[in-house]
C-alpha atoms as a PDB file:
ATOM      1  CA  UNK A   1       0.000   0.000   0.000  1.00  0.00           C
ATOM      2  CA  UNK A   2       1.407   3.645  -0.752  1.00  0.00           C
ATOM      3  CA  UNK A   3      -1.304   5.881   1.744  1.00  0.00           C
ATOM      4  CA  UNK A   4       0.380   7.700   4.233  1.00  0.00           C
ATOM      5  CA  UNK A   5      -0.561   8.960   7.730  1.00  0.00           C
ATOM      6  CA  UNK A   6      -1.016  12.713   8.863  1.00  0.00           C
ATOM      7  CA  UNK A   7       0.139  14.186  11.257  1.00  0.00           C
ATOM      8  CA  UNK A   8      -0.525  17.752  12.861  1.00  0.00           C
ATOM      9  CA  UNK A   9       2.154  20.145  14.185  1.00  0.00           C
ATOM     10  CA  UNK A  10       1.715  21.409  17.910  1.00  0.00           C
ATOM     11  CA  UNK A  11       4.971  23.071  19.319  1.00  0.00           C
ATOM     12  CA  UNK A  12       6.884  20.857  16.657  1.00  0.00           C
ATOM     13  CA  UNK A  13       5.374  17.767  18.229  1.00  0.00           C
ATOM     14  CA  UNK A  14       3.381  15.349  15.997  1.00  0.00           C
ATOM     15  CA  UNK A  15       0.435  14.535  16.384  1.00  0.00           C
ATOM     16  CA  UNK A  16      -1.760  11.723  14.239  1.00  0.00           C
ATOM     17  CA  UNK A  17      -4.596  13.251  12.429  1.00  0.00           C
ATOM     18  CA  UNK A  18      -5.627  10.655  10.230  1.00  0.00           C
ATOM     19  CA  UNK A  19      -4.377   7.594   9.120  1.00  0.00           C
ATOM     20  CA  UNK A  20      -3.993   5.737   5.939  1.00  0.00           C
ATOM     21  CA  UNK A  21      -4.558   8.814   3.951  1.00  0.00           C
ATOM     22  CA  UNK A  22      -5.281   8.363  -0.182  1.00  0.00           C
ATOM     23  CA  UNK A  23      -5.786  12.108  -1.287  1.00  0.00           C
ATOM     24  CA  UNK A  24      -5.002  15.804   0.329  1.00  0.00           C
ATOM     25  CA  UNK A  25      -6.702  18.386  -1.437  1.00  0.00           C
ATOM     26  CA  UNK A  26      -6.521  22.258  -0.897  1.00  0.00           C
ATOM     27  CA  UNK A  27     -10.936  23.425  -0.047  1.00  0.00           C
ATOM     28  CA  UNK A  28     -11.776  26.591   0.848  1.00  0.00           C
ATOM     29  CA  UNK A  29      -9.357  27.548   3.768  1.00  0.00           C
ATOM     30  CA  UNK A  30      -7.873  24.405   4.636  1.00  0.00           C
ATOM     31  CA  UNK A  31      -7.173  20.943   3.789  1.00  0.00           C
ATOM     32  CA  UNK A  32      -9.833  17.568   2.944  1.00  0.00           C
ATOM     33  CA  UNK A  33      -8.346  14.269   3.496  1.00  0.00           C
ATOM     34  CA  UNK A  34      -9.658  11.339   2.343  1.00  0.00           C
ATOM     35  CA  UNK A  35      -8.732   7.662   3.732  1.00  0.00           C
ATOM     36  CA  UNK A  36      -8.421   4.603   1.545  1.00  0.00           C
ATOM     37  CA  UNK A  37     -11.455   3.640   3.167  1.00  0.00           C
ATOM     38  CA  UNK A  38     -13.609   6.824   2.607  1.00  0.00           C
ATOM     39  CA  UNK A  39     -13.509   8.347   5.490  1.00  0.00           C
ATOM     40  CA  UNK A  40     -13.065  12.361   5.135  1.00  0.00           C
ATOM     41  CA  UNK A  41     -11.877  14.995   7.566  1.00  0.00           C
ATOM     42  CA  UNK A  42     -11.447  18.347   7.178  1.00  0.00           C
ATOM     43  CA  UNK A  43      -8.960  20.879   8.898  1.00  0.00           C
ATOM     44  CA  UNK A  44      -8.021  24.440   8.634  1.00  0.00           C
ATOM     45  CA  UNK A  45      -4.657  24.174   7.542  1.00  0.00           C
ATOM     46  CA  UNK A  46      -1.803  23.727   5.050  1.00  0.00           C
ATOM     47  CA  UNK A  47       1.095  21.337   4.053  1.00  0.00           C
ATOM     48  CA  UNK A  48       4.321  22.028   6.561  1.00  0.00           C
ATOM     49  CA  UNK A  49       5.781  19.135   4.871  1.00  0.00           C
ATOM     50  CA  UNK A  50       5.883  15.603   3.110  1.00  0.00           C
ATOM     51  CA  UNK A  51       8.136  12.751   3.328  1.00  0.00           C
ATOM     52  CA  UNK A  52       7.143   9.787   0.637  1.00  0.00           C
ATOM     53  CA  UNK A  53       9.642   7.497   1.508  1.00  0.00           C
ATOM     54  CA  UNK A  54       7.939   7.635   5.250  1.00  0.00           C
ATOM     55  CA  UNK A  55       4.600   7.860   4.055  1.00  0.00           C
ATOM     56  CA  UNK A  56       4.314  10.989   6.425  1.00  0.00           C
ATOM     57  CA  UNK A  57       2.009  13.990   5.723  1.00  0.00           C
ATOM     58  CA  UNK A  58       2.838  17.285   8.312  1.00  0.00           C
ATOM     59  CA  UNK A  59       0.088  19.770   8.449  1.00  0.00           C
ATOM     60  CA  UNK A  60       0.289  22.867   9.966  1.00  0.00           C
ATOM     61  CA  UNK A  61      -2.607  24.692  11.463  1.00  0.00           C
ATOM     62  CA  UNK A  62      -3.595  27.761  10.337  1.00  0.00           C
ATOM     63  CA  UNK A  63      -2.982  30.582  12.359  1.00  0.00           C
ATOM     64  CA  UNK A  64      -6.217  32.222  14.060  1.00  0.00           C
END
């Protein structure tokens, strides 16, 4: 399988947001994730950073 996990940012700890994540696509003012299983989430954020070879997906949160 090639889905990754996400993970928020909090004080540069990481924190799991969602797991086995197909898709990341920019909506509105944030971020919708979709799992390989359908599930969706949405979150007011944006991509800090990706690592493929970790199947690792940082998001940041917006700021307020």
């Amino acid at each position: 399988m090639c889905e990754a996990n996400a993970y928020t940012l909090d004080n540069e700890k990481e924190i799991l947001f969602m797991e086995a994540v197909d898709t990341v696509e920019p909506d509105e003012d944030g971020l919708r994730l979709t799992s390989i299983f359908g599930e969706q989430k949405f979150i007011k954020a944006h991509i800090h950073s990706l690592s493929l070879v970790n199947h690792k997906v940082l998001i940041k949160p917006n700021e307020k």
